[in-house]
C-alpha atoms as a PDB file:
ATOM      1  CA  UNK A   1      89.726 153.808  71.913  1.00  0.00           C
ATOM      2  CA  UNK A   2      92.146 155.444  74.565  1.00  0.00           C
ATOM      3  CA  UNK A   3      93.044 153.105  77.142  1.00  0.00           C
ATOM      4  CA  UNK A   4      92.274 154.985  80.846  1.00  0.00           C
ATOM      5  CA  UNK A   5      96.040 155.920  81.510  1.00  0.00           C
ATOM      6  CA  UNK A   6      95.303 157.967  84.921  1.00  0.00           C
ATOM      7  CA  UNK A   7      93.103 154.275  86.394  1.00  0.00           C
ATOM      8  CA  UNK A   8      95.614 152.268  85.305  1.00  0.00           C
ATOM      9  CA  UNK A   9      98.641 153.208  86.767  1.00  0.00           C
ATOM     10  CA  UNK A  10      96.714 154.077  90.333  1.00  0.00           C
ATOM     11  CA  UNK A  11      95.718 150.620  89.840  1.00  0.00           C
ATOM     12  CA  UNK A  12      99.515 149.960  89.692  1.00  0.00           C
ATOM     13  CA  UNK A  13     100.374 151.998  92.137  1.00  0.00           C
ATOM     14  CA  UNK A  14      97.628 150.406  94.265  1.00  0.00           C
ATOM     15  CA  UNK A  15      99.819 146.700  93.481  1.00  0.00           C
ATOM     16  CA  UNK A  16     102.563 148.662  94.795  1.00  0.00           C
ATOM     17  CA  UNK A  17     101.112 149.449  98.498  1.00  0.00           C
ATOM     18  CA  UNK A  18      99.078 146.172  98.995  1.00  0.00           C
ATOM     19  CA  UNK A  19     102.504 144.467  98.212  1.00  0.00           C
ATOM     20  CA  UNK A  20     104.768 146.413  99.839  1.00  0.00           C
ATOM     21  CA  UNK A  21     102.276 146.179 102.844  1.00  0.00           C
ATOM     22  CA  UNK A  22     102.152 142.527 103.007  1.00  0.00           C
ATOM     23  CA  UNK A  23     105.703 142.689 103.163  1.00  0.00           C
ATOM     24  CA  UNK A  24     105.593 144.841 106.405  1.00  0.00           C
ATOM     25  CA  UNK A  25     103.602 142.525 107.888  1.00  0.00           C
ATOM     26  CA  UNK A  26     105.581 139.561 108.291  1.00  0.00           C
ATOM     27  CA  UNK A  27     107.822 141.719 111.152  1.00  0.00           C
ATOM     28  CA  UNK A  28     106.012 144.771 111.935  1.00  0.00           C
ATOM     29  CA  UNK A  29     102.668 142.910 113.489  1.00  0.00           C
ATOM     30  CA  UNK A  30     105.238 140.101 114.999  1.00  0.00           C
ATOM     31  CA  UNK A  31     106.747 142.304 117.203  1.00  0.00           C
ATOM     32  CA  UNK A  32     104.103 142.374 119.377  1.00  0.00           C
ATOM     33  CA  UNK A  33     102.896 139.313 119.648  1.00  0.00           C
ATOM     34  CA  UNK A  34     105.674 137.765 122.046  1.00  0.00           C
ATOM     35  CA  UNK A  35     107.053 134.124 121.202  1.00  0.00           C
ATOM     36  CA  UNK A  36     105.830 134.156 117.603  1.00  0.00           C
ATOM     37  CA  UNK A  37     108.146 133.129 114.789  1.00  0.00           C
ATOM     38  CA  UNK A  38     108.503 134.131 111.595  1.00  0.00           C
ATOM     39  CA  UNK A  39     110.269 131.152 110.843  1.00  0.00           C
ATOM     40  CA  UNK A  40     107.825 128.300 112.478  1.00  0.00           C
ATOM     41  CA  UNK A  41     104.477 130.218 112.873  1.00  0.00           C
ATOM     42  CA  UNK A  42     101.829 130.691 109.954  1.00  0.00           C
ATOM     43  CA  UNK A  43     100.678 134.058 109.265  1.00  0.00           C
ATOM     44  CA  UNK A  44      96.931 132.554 109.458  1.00  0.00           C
ATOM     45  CA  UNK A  45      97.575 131.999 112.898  1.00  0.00           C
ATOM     46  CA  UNK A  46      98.919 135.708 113.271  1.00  0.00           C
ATOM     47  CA  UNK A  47      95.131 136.876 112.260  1.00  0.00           C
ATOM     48  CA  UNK A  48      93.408 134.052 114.649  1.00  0.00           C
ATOM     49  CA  UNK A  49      91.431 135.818 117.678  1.00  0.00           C
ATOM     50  CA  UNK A  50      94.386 134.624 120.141  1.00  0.00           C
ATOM     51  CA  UNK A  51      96.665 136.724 118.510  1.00  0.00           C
ATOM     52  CA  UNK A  52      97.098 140.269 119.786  1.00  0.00           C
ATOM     53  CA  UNK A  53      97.239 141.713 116.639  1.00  0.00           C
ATOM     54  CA  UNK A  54      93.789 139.858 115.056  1.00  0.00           C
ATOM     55  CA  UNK A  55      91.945 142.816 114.692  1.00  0.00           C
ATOM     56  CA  UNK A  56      94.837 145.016 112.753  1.00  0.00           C
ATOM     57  CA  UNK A  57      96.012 142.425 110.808  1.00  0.00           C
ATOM     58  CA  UNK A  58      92.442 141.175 109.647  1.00  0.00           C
ATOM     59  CA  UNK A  59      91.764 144.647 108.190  1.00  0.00           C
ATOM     60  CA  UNK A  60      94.870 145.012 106.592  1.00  0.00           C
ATOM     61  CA  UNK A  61      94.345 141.536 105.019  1.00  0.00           C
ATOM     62  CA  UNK A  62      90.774 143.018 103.806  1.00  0.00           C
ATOM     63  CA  UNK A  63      92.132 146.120 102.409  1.00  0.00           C
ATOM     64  CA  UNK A  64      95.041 144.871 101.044  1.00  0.00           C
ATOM     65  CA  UNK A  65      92.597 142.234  99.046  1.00  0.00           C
ATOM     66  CA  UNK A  66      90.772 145.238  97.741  1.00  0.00           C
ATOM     67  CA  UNK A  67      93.871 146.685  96.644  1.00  0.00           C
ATOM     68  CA  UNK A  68      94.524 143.991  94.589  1.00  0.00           C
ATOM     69  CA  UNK A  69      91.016 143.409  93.659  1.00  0.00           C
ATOM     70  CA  UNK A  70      91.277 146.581  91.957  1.00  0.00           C
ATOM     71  CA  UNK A  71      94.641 146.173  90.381  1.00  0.00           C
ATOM     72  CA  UNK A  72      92.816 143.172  88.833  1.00  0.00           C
ATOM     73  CA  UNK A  73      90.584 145.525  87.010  1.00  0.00           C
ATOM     74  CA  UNK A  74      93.757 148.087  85.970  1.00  0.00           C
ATOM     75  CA  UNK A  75      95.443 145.015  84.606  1.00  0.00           C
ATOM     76  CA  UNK A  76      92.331 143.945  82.818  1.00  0.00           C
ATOM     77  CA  UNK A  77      92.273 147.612  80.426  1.00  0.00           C
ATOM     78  CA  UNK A  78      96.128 147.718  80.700  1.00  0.00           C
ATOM     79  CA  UNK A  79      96.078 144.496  78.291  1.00  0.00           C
ATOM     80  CA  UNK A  80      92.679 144.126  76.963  1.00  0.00           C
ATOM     81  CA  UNK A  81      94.377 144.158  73.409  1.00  0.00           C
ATOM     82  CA  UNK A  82      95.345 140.416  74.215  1.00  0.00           C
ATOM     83  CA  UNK A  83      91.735 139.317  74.925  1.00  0.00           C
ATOM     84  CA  UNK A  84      91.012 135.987  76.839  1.00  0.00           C
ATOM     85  CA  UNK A  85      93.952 135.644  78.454  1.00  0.00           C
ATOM     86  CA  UNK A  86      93.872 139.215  80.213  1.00  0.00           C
ATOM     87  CA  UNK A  87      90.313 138.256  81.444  1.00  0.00           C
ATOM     88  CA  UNK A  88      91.480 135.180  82.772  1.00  0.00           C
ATOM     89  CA  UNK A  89      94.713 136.574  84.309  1.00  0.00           C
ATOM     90  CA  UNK A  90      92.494 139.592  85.957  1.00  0.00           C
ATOM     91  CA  UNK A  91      90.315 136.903  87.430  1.00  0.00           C
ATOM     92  CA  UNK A  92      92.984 135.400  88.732  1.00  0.00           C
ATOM     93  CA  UNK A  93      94.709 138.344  90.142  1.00  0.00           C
ATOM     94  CA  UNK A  94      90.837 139.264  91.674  1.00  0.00           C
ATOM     95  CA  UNK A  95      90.557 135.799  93.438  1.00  0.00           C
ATOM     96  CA  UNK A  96      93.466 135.656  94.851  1.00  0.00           C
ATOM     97  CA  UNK A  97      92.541 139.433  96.582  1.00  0.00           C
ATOM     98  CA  UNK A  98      89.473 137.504  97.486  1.00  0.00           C
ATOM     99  CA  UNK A  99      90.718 134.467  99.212  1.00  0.00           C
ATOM    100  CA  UNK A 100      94.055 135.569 100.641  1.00  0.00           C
ATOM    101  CA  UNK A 101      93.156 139.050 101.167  1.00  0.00           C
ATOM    102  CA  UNK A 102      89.243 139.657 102.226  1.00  0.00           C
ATOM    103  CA  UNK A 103      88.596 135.407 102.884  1.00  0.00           C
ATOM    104  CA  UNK A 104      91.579 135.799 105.339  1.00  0.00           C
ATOM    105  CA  UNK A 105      90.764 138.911 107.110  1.00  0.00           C
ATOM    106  CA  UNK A 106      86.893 138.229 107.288  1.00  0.00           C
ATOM    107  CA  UNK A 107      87.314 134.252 108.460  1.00  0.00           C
ATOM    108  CA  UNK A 108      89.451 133.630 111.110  1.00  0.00           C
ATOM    109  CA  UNK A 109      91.618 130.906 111.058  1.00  0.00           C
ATOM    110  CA  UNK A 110      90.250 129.070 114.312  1.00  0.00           C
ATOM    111  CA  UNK A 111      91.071 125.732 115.076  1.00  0.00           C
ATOM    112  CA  UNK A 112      89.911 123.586 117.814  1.00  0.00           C
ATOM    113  CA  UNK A 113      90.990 120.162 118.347  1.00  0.00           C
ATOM    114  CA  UNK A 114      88.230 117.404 117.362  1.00  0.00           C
ATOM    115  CA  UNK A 115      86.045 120.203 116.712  1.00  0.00           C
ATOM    116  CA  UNK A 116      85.181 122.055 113.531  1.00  0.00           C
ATOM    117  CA  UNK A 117      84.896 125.887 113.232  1.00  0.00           C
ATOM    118  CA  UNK A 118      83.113 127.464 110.474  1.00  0.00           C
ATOM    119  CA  UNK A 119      85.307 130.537 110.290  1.00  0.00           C
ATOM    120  CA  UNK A 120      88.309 128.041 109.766  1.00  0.00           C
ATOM    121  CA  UNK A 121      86.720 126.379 107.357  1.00  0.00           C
ATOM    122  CA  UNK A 122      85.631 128.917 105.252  1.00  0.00           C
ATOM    123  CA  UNK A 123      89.615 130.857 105.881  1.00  0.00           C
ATOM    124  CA  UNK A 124      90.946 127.395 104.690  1.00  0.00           C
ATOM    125  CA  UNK A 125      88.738 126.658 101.549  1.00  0.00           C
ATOM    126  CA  UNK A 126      89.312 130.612 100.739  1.00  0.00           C
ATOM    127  CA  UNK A 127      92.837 130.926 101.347  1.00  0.00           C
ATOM    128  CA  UNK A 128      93.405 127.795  98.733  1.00  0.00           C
ATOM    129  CA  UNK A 129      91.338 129.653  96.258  1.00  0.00           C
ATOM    130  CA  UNK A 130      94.108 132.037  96.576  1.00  0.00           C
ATOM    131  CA  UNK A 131      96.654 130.427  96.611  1.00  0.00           C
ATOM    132  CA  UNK A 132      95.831 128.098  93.332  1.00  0.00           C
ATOM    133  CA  UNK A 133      94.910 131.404  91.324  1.00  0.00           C
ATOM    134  CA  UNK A 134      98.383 133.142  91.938  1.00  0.00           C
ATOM    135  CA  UNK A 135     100.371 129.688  91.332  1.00  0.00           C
ATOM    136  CA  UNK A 136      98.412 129.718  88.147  1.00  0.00           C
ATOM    137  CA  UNK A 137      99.092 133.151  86.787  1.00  0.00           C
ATOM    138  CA  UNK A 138     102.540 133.293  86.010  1.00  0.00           C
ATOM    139  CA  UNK A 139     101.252 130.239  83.109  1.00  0.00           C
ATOM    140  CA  UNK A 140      99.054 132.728  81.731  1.00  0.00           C
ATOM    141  CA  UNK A 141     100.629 135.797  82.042  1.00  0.00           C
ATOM    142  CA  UNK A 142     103.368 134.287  79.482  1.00  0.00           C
ATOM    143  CA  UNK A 143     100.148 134.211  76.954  1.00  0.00           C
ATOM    144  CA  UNK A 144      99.475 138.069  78.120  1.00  0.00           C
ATOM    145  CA  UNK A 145     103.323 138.970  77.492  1.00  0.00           C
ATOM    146  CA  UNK A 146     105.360 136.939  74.910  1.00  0.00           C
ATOM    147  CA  UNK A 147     108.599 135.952  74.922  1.00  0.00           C
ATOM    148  CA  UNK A 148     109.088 138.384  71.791  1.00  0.00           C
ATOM    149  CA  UNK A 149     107.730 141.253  73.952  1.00  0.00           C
ATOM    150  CA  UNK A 150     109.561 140.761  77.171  1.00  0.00           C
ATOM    151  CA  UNK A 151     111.732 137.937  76.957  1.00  0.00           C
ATOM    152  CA  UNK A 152     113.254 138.330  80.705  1.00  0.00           C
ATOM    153  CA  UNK A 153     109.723 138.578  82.679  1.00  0.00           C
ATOM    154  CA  UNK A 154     109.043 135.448  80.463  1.00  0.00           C
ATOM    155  CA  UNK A 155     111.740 133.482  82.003  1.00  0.00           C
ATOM    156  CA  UNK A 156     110.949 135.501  85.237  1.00  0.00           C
ATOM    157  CA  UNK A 157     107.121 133.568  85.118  1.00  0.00           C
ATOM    158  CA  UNK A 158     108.833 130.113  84.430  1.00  0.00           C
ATOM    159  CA  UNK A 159     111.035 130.916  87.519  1.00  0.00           C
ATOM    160  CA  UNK A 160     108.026 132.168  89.480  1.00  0.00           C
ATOM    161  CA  UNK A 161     105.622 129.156  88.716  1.00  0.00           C
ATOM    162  CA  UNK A 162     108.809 127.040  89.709  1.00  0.00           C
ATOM    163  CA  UNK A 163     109.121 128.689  92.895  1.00  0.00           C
ATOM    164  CA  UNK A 164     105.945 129.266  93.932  1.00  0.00           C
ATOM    165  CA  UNK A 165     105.469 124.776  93.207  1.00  0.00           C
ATOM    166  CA  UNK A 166     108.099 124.168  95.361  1.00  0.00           C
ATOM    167  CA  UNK A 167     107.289 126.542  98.246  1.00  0.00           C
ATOM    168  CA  UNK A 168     104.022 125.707  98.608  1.00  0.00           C
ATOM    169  CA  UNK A 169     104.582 121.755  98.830  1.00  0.00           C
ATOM    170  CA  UNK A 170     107.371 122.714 101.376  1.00  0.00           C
ATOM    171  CA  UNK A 171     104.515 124.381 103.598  1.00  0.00           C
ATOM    172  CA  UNK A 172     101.833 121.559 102.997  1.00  0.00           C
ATOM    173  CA  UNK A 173     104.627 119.477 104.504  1.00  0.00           C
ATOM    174  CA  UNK A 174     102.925 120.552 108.106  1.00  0.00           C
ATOM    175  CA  UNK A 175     100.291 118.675 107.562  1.00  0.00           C
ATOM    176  CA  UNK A 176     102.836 115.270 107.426  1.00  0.00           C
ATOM    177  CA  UNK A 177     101.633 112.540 110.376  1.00  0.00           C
ATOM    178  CA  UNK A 178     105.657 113.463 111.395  1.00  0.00           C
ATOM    179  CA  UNK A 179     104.744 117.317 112.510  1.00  0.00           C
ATOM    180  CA  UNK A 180     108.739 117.371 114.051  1.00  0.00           C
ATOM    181  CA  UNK A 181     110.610 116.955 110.311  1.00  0.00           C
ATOM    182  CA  UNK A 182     112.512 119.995 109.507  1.00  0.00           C
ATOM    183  CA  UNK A 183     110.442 120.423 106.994  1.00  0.00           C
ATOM    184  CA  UNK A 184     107.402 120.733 109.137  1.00  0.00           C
ATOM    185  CA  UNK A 185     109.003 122.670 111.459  1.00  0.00           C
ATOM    186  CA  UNK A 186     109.515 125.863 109.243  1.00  0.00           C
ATOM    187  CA  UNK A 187     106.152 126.263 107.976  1.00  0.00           C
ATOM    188  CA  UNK A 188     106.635 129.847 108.474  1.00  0.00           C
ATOM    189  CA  UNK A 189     109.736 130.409 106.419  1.00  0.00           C
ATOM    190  CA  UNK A 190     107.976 128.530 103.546  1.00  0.00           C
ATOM    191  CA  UNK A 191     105.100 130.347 103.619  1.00  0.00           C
ATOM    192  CA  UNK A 192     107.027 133.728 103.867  1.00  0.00           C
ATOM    193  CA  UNK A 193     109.172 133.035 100.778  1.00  0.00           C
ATOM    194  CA  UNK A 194     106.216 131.822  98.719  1.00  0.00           C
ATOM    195  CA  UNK A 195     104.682 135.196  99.336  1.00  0.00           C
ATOM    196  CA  UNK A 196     107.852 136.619  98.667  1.00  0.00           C
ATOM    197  CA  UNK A 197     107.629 135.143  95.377  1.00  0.00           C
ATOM    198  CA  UNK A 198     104.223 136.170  94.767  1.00  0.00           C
ATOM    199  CA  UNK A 199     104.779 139.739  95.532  1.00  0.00           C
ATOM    200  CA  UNK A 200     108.070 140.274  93.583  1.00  0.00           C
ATOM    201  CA  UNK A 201     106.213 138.771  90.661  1.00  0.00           C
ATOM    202  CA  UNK A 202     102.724 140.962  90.977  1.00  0.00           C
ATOM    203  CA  UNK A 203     105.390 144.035  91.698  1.00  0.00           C
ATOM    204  CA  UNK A 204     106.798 143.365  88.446  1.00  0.00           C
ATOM    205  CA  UNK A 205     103.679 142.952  86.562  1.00  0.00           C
ATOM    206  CA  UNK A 206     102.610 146.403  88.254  1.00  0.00           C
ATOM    207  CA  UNK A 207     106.045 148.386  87.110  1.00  0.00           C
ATOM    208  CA  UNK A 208     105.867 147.164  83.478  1.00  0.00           C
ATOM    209  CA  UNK A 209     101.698 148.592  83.431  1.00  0.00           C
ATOM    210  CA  UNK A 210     103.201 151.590  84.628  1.00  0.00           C
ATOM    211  CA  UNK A 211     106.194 151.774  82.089  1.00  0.00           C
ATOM    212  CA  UNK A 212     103.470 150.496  79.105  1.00  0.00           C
ATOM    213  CA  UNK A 213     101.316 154.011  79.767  1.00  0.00           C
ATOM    214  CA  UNK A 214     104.219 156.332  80.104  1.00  0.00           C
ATOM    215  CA  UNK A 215     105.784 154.653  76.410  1.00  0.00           C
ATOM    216  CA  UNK A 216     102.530 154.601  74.507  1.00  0.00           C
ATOM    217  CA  UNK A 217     100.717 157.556  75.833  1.00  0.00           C
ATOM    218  CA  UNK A 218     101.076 161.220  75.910  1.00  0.00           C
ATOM    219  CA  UNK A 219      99.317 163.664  78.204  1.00  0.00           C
END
């Protein structure tokens, strides 16, 4: 059966914006929130209710996770020649939309000290939902593409996985009992260049869907 050419590349295309989006972010929404840093400041706390730019940036963060939510789906027909491991990539692709994207934008990251918040909570236990589905896709996305097929995006995965390992044990450093370390200190450039990371990668995965339906089909 003919795979939907037309909803998979808008799904693509719809990788392309939520991406490309995230990316404006990190220094459009900054500029007006005086003394933040991109370099020491979490986006999370960017989107908490005593930022002035909470509101925007929470429904960018829920768009931009149904953006991806539906690229999820795209990618799902794109592939579904490889089976299992497209379903379980697409889920992954989904959840991370979910946690990072809608989690984040619906549940403010609010912290109080000695106190719990719900809305923290829930942006916390979300967010790592996330964050463990896209460190675990570039592993199955060299199932979805071979090496035979593609062998640079395969090395590109290895280098992604690697990347995205690395960044994201630089930003847990924050949490150290020593919050003054270097390391600690630039939570915000750690978190910037694991999503960095992330989006090249998802970018990539969204140009070669396009590429797939313009070699194997015909209008």
């Amino acid at each position: 059966m003919k795979k939907p050419k037309n909803y998979i590349i808008i799904s693509a295309l719809a990788c392309i914006i939520a991406s490309a989006g995230e990316f404006l972010t990190m220094f459009v929404f900054t500029a007006f929130y005086p003394g933040y840093s991109n370099l020491k400041d979490t986006m999370s706390s960017l989107g908490a209710s005593a930022s002035p730019v909470s509101g925007e940036l929470s429904a960018w963060w829920v768009i931009m996770g149904l953006l991806l939510i539906f690229f999820g789906t795209g990618f799902r027909k794109a592939f579904s020649e490889k089976g299992g491991y497209t379903v379980f990539a697409s889920w992954l692709i989904m959840l991370y939309g979910l946690g990072e994207g809608i989690g984040s934008g619906v549940f403010k990251a609010e912290h109080v000290i000695n106190s719990v918040i719900i809305s923290g909570v829930f942006h916390s236990i979300l967010g790592s939902i996330g964050v463990i589905s896209i460190l675990l896709l570039p592993i199955i996305m060299k199932k979805v593409i071979s090496k035979n097929e593609n062998p640079l995006f395969y090395r590109l995965s290895q280098i992604v996985f690697i990347c995205g390992i690395i960044t994201i044990f630089l930003f847990l450093f924050r949490y150290s009992p020593d919050e003054n370390n270097i390391i600690s200190i630039y939570a915000g450039l750690w978190q910037r260049l694991f999503m960095l990371n992330t989006y090249i990668y998802l970018l990539t995965i969204a140009v070669i869907m396009i590429n797939r339906q313009k070699n194997h089909f015909h209008p």
